[in-house]
PDB file of N, CA and C in Angstrom:
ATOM      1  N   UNK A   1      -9.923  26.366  62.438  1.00  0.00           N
ATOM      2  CA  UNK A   1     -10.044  24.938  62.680  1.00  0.00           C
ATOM      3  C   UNK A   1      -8.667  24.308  62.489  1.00  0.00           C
ATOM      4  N   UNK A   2      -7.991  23.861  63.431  1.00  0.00           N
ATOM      5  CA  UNK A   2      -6.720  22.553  63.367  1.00  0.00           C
ATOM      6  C   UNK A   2      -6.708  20.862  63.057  1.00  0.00           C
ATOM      7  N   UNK A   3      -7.844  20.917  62.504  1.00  0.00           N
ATOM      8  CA  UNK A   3      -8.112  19.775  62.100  1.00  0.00           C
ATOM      9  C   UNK A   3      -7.356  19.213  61.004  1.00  0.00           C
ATOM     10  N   UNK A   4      -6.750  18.346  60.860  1.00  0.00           N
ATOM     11  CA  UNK A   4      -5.996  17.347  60.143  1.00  0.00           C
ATOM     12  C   UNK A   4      -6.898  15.924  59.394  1.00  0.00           C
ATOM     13  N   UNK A   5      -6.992  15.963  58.108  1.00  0.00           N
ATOM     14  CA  UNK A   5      -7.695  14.809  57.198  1.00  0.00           C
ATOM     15  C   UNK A   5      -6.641  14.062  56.527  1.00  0.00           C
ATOM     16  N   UNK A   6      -7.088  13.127  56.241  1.00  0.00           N
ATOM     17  CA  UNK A   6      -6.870  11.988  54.957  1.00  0.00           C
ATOM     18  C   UNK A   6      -7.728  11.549  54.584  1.00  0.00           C
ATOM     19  N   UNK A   7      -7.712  11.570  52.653  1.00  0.00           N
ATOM     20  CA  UNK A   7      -8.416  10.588  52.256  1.00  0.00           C
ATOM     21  C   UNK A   7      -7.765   9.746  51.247  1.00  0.00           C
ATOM     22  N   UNK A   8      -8.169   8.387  51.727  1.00  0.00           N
ATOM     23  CA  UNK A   8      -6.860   7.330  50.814  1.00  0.00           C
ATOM     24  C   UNK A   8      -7.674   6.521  50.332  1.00  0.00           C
ATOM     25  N   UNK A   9      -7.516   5.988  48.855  1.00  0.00           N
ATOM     26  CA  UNK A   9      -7.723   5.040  48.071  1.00  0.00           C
ATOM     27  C   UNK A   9      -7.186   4.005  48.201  1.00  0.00           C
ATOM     28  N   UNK A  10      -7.437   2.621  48.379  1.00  0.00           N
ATOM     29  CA  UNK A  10      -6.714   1.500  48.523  1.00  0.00           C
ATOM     30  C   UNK A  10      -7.387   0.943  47.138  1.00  0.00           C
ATOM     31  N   UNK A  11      -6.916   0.071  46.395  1.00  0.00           N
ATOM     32  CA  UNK A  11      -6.849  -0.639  44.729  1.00  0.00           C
ATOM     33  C   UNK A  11      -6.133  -1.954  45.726  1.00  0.00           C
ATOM     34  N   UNK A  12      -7.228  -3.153  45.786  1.00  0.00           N
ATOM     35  CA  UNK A  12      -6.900  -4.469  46.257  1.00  0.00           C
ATOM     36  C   UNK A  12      -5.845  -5.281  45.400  1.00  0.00           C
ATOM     37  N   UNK A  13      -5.359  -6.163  45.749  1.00  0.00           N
ATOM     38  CA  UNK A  13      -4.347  -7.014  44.727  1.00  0.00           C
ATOM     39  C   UNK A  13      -6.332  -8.091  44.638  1.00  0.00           C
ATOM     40  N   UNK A  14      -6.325  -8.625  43.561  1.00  0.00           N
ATOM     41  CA  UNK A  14      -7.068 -10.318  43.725  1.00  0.00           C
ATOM     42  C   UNK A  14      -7.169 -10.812  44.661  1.00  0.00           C
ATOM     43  N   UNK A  15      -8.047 -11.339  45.078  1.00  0.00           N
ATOM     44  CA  UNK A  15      -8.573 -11.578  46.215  1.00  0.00           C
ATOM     45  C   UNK A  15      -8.542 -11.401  47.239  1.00  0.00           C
ATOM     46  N   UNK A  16      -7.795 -10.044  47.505  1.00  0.00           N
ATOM     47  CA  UNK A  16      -6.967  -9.429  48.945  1.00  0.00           C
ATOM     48  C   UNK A  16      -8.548  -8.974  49.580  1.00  0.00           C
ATOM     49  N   UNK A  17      -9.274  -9.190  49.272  1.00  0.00           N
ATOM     50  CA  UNK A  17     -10.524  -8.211  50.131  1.00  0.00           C
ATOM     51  C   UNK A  17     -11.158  -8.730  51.226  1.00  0.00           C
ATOM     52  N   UNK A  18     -11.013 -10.157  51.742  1.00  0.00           N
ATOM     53  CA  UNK A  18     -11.623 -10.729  52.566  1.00  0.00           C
ATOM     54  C   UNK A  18     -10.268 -10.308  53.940  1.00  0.00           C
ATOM     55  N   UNK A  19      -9.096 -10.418  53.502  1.00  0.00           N
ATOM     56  CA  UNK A  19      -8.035 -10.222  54.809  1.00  0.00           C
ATOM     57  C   UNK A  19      -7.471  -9.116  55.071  1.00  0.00           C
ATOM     58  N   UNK A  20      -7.508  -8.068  53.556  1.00  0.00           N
ATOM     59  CA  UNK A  20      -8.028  -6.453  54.109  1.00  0.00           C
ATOM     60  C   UNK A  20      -9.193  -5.943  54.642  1.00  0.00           C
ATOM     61  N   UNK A  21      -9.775  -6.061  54.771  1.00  0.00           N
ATOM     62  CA  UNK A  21     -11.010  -5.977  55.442  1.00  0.00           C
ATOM     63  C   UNK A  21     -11.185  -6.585  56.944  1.00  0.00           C
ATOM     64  N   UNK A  22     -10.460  -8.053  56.888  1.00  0.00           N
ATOM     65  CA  UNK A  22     -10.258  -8.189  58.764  1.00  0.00           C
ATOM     66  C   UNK A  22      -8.935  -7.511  58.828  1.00  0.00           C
ATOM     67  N   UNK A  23      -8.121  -6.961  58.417  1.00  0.00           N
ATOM     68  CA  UNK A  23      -6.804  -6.208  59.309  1.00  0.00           C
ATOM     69  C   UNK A  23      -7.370  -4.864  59.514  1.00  0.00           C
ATOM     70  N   UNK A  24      -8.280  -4.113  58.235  1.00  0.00           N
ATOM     71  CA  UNK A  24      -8.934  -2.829  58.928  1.00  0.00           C
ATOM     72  C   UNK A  24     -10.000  -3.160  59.898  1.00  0.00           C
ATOM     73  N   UNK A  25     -10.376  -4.204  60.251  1.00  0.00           N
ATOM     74  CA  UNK A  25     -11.526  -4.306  61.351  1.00  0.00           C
ATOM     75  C   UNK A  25     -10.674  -4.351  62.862  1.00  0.00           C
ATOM     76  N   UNK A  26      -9.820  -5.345  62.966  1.00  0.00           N
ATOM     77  CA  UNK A  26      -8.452  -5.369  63.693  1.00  0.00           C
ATOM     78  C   UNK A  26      -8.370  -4.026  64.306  1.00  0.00           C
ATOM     79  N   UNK A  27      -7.458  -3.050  62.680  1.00  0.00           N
ATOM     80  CA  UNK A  27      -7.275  -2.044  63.227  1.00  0.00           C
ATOM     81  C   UNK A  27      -8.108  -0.940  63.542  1.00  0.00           C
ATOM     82  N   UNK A  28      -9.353  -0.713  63.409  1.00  0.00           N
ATOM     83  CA  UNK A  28     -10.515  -0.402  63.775  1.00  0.00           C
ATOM     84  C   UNK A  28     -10.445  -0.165  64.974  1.00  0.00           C
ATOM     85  N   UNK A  29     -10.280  -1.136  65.540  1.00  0.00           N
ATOM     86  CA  UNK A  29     -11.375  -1.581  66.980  1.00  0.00           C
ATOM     87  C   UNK A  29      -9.944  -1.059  68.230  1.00  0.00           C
ATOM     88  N   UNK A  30      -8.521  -1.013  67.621  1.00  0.00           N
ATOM     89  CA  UNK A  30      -8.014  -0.345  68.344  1.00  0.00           C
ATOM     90  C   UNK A  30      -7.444   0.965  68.088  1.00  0.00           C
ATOM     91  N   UNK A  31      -8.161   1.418  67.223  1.00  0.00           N
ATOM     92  CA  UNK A  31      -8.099   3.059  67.323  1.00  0.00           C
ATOM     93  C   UNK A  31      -9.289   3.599  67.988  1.00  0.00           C
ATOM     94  N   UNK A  32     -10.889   2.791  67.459  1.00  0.00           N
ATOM     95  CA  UNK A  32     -11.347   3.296  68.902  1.00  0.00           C
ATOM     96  C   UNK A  32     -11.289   3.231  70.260  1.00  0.00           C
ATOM     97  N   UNK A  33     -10.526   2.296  70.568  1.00  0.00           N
ATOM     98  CA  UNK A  33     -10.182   2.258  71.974  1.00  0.00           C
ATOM     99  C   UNK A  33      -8.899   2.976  72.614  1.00  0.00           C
ATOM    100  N   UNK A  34      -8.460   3.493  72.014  1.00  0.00           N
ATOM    101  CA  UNK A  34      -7.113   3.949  72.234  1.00  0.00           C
ATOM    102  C   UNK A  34      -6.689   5.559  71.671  1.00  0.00           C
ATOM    103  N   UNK A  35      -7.138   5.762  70.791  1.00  0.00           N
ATOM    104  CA  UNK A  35      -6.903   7.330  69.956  1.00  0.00           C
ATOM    105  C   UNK A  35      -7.813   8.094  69.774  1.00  0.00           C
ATOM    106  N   UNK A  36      -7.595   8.976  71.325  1.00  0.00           N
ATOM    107  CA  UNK A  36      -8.930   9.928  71.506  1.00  0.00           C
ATOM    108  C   UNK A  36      -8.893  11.150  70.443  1.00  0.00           C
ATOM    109  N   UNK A  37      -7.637  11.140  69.909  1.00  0.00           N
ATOM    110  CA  UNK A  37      -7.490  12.322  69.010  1.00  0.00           C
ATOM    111  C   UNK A  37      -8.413  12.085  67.369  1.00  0.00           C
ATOM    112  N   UNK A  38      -7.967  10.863  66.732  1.00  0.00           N
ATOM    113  CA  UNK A  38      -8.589  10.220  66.160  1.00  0.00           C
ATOM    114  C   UNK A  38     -10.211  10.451  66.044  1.00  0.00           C
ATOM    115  N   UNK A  39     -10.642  11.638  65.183  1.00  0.00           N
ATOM    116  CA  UNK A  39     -12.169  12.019  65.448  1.00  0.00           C
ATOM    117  C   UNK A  39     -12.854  10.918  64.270  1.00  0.00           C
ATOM    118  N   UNK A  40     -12.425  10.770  63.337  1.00  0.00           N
ATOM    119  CA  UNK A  40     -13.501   9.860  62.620  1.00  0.00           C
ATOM    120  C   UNK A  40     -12.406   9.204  61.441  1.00  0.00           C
ATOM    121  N   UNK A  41     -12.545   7.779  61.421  1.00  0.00           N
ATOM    122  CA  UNK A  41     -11.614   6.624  61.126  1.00  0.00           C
ATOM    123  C   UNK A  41     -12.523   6.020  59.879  1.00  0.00           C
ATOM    124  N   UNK A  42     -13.016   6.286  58.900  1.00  0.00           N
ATOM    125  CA  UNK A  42     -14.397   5.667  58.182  1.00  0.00           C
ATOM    126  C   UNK A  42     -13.369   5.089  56.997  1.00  0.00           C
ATOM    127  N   UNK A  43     -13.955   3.988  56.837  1.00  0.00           N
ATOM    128  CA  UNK A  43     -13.371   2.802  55.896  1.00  0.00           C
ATOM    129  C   UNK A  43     -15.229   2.360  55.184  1.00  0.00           C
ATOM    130  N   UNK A  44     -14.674   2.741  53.902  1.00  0.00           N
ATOM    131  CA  UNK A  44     -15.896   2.123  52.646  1.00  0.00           C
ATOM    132  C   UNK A  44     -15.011   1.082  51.750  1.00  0.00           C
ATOM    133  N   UNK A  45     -16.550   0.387  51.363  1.00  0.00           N
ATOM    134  CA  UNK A  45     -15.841  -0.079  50.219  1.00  0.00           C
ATOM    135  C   UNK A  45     -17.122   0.776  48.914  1.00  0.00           C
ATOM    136  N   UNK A  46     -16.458   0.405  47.918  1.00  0.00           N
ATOM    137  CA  UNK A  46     -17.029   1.438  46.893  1.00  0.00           C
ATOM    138  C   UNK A  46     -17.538   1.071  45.753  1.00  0.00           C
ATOM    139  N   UNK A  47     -18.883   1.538  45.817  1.00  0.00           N
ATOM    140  CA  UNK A  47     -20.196   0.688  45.151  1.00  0.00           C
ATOM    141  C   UNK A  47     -19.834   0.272  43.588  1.00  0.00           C
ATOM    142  N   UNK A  48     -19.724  -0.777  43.248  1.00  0.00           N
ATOM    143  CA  UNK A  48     -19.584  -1.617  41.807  1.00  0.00           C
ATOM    144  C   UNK A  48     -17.833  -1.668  41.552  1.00  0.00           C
ATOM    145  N   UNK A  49     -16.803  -1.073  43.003  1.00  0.00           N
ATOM    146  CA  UNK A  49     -16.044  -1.566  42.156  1.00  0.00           C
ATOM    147  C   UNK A  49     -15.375  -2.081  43.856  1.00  0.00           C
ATOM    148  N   UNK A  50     -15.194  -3.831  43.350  1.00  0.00           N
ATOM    149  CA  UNK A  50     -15.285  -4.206  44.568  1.00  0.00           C
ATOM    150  C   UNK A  50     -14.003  -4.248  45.251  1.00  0.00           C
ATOM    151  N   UNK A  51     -12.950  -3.851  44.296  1.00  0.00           N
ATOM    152  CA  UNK A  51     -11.688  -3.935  44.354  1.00  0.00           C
ATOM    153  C   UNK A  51     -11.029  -2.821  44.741  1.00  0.00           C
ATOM    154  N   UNK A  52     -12.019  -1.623  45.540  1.00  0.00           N
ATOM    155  CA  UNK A  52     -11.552  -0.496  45.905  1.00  0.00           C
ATOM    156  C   UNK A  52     -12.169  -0.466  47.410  1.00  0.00           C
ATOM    157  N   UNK A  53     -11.755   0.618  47.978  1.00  0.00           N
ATOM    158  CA  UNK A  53     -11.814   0.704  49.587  1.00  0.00           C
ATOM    159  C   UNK A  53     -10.781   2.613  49.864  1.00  0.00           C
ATOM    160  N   UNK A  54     -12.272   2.932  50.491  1.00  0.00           N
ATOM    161  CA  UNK A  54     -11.565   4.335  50.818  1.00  0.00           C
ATOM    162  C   UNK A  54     -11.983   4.262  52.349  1.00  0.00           C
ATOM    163  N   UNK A  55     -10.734   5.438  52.841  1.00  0.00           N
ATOM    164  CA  UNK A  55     -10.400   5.650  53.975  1.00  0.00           C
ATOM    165  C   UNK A  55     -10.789   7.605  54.004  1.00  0.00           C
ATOM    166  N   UNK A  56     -11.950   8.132  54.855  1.00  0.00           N
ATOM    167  CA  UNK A  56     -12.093   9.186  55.263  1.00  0.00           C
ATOM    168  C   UNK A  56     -11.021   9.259  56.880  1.00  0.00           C
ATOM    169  N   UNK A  57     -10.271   9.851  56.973  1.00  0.00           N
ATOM    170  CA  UNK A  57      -9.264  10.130  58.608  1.00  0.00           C
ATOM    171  C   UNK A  57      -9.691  11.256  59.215  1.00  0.00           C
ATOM    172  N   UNK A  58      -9.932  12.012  59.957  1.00  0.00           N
ATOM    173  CA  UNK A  58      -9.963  13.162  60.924  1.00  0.00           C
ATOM    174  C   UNK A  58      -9.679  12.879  62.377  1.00  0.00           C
ATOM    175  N   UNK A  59      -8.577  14.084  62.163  1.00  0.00           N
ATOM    176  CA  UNK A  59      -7.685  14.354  63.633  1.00  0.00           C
ATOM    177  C   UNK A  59      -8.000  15.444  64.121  1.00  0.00           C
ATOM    178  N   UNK A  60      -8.488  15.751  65.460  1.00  0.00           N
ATOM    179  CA  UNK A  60      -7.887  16.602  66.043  1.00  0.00           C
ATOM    180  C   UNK A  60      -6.693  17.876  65.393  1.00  0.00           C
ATOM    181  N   UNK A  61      -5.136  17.562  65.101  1.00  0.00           N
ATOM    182  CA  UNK A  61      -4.931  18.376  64.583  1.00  0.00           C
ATOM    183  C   UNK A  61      -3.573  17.492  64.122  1.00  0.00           C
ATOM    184  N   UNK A  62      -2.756  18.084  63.904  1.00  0.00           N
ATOM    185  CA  UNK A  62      -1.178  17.133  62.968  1.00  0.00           C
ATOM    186  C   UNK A  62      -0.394  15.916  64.212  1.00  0.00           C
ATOM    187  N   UNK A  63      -0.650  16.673  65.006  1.00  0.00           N
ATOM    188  CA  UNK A  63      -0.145  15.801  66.419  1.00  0.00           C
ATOM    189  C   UNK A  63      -1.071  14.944  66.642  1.00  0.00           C
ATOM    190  N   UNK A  64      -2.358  14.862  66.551  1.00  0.00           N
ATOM    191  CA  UNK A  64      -2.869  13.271  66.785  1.00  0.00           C
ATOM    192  C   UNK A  64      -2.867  12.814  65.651  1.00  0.00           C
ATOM    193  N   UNK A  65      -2.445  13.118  63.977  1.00  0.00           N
ATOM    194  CA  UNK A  65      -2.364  12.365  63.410  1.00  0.00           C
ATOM    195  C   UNK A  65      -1.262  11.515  63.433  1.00  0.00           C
ATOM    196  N   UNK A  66      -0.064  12.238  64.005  1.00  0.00           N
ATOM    197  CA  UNK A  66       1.652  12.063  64.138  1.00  0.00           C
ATOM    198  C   UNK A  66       1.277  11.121  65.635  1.00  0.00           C
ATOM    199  N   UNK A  67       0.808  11.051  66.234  1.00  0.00           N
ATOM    200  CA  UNK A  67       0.390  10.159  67.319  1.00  0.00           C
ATOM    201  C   UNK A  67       0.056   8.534  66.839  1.00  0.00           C
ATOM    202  N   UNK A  68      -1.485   9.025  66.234  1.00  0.00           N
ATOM    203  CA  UNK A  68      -1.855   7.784  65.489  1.00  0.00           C
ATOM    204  C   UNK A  68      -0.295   7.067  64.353  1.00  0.00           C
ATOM    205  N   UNK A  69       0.321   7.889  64.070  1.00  0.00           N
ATOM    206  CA  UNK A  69       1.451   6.849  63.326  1.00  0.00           C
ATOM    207  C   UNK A  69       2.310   6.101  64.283  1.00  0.00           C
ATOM    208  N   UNK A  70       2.328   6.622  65.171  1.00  0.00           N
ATOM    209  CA  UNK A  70       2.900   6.300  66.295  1.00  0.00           C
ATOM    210  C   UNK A  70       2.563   4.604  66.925  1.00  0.00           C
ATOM    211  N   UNK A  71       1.114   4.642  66.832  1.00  0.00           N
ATOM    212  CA  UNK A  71       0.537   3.756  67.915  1.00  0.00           C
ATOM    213  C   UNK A  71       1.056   1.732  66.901  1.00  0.00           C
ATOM    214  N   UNK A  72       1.286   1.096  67.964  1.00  0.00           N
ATOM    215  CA  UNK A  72       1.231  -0.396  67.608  1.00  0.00           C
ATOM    216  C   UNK A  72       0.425  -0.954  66.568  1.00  0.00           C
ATOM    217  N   UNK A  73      -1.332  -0.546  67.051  1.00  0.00           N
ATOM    218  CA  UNK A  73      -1.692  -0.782  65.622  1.00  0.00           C
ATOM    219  C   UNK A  73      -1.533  -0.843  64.022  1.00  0.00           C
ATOM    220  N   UNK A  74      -1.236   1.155  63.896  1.00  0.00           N
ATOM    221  CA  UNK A  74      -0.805   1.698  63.227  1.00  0.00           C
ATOM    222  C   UNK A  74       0.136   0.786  62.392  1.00  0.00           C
ATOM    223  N   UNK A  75       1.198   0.732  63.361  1.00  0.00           N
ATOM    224  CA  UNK A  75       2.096  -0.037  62.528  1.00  0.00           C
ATOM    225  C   UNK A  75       1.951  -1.429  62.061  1.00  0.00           C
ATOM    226  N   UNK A  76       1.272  -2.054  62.805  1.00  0.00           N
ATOM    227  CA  UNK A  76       1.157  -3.679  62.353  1.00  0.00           C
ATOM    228  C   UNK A  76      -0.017  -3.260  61.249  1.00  0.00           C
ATOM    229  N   UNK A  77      -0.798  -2.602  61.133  1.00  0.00           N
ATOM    230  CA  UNK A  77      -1.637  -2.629  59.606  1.00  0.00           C
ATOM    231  C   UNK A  77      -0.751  -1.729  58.243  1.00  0.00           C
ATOM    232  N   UNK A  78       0.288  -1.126  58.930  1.00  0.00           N
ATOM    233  CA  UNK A  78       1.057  -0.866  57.537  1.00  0.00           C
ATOM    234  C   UNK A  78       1.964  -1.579  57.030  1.00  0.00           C
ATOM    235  N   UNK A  79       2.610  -2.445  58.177  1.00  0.00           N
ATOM    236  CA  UNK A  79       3.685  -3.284  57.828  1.00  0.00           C
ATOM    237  C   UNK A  79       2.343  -4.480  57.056  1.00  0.00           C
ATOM    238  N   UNK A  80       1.635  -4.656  57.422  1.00  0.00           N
ATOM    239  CA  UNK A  80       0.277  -6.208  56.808  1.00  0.00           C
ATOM    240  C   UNK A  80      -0.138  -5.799  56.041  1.00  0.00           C
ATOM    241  N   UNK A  81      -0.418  -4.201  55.339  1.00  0.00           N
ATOM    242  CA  UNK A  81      -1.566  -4.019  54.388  1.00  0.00           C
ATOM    243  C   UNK A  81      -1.061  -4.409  53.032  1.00  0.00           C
ATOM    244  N   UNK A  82       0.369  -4.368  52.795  1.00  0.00           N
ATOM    245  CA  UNK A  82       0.793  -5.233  51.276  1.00  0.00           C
ATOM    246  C   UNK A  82       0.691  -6.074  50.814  1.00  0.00           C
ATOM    247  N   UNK A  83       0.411  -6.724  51.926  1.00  0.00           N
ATOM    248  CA  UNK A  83       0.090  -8.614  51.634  1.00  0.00           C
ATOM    249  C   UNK A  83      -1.454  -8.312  50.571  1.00  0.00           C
ATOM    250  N   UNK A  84      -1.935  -7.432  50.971  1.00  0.00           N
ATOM    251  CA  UNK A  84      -3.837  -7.206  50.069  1.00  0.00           C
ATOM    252  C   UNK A  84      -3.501  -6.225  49.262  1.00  0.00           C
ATOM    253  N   UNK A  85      -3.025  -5.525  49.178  1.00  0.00           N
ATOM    254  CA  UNK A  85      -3.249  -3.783  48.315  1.00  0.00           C
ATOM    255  C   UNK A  85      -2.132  -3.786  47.326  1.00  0.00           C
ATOM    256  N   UNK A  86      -2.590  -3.859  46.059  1.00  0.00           N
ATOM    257  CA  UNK A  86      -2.004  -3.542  45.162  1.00  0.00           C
ATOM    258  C   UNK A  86      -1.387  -1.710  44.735  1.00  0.00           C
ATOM    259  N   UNK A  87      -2.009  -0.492  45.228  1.00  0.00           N
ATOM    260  CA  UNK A  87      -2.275   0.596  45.030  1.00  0.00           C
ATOM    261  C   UNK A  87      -2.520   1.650  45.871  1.00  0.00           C
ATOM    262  N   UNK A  88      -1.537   2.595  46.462  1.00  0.00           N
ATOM    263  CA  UNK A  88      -2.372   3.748  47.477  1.00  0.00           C
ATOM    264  C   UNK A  88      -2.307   4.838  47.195  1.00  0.00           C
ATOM    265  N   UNK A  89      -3.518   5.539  47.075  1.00  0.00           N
ATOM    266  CA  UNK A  89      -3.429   6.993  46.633  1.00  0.00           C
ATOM    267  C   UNK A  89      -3.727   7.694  47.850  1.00  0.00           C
ATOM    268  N   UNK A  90      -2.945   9.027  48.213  1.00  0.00           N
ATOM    269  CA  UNK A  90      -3.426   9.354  49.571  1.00  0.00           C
ATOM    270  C   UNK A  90      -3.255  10.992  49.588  1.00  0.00           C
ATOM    271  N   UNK A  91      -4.491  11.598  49.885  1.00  0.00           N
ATOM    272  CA  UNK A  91      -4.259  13.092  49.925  1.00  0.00           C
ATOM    273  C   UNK A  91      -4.241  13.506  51.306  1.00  0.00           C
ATOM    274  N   UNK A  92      -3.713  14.427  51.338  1.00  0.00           N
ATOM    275  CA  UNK A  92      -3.460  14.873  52.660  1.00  0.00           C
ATOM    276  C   UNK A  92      -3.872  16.413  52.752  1.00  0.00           C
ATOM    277  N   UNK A  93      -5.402  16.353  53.671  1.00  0.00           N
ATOM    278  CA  UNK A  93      -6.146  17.586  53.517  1.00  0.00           C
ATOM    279  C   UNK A  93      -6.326  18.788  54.800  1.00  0.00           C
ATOM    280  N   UNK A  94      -6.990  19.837  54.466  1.00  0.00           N
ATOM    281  CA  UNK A  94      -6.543  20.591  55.623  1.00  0.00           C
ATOM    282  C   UNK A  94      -7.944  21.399  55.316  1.00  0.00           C
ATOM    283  N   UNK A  95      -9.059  20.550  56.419  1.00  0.00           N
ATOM    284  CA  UNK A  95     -10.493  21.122  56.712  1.00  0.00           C
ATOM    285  C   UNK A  95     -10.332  22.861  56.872  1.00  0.00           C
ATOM    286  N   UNK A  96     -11.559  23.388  55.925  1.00  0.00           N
ATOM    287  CA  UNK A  96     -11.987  25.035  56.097  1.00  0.00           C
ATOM    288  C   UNK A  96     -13.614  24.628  56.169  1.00  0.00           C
ATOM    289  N   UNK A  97     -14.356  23.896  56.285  1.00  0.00           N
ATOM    290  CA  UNK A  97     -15.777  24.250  55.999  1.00  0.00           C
ATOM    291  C   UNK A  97     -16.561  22.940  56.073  1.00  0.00           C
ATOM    292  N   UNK A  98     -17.564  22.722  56.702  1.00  0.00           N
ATOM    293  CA  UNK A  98     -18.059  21.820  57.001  1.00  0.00           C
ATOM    294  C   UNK A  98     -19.223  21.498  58.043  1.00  0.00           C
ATOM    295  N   UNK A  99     -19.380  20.257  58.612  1.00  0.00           N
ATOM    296  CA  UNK A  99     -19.497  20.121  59.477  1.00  0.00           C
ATOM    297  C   UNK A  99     -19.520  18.819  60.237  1.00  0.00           C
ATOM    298  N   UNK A 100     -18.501  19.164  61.578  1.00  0.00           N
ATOM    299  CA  UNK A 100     -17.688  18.499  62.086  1.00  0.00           C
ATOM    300  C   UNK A 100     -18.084  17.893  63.642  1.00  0.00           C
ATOM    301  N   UNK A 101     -17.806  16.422  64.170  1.00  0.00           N
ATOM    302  CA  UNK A 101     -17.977  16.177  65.255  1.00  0.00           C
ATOM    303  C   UNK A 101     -17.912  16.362  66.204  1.00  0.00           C
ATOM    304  N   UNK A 102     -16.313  17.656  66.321  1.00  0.00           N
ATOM    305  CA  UNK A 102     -16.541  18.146  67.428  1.00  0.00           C
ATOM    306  C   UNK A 102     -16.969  19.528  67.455  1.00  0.00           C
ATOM    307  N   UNK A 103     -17.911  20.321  66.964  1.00  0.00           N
ATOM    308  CA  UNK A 103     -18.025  21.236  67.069  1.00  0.00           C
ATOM    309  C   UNK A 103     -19.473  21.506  68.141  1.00  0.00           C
ATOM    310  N   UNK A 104     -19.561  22.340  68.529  1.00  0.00           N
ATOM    311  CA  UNK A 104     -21.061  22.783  69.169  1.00  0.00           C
ATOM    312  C   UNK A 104     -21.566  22.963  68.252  1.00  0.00           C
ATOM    313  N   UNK A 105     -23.191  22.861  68.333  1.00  0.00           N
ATOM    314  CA  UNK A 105     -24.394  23.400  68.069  1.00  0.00           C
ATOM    315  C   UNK A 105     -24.322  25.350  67.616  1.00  0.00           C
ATOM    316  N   UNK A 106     -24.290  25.396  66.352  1.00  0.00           N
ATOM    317  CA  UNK A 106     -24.253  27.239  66.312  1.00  0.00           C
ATOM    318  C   UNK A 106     -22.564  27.877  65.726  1.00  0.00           C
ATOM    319  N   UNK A 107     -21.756  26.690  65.937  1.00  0.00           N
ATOM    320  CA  UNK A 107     -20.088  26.629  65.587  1.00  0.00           C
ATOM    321  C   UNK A 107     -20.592  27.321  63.692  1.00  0.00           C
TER     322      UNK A 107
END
């Protein structure tokens, strides 16, 4: 499998959660329209602590993640996300086992 993950912790500054939350909706709506590599983009927020927000990423493989850094969006929600986020923790993972969106039936 060449699949490429992230999973990132965002830690809000005070009251950053209402305009992080529209810049990831923002940037949402043009990664699905635009980054076919981009297999699953999932943004939570995280039960009782309201001041947190995780990001599940899956790519295709290092090149659509290196793509997605690439794209306009991309950049206008990293250059905007400081204005809200006090905190980013970010691992950078490399799928063996699972199960995944693009696979067939029997994979």
């Amino acid at each position: 499998m060449s699949n490429f993950a992230l999973f990132v912790r965002f830690t809000l500054k005070e009251g950053g959660a209402e305009g992080f939350d529209a810049l990831v909706r923002e940037t949402t709506a043009a990664i699905r329209a635009k980054e076919p590599g981009t297999l699953v983009y999932a943004c939570h927020e995280v039960e009782g602590a309201p001041d947190q927000r995780i990001f599940f990423e899956l790519y295709a493989d290092r090149a659509a993640f290196d793509e997605h850094e690439r794209q306009a969006h991309t950049k206008h929600f990293l250059s905007e996300r400081d204005k809200y986020v006090a905190h980013t923790e970010v691992d950078f993972m490399a799928p063996y086992a699972g199960k995944y969106p693009t696979e067939a039936p029997g994979e």
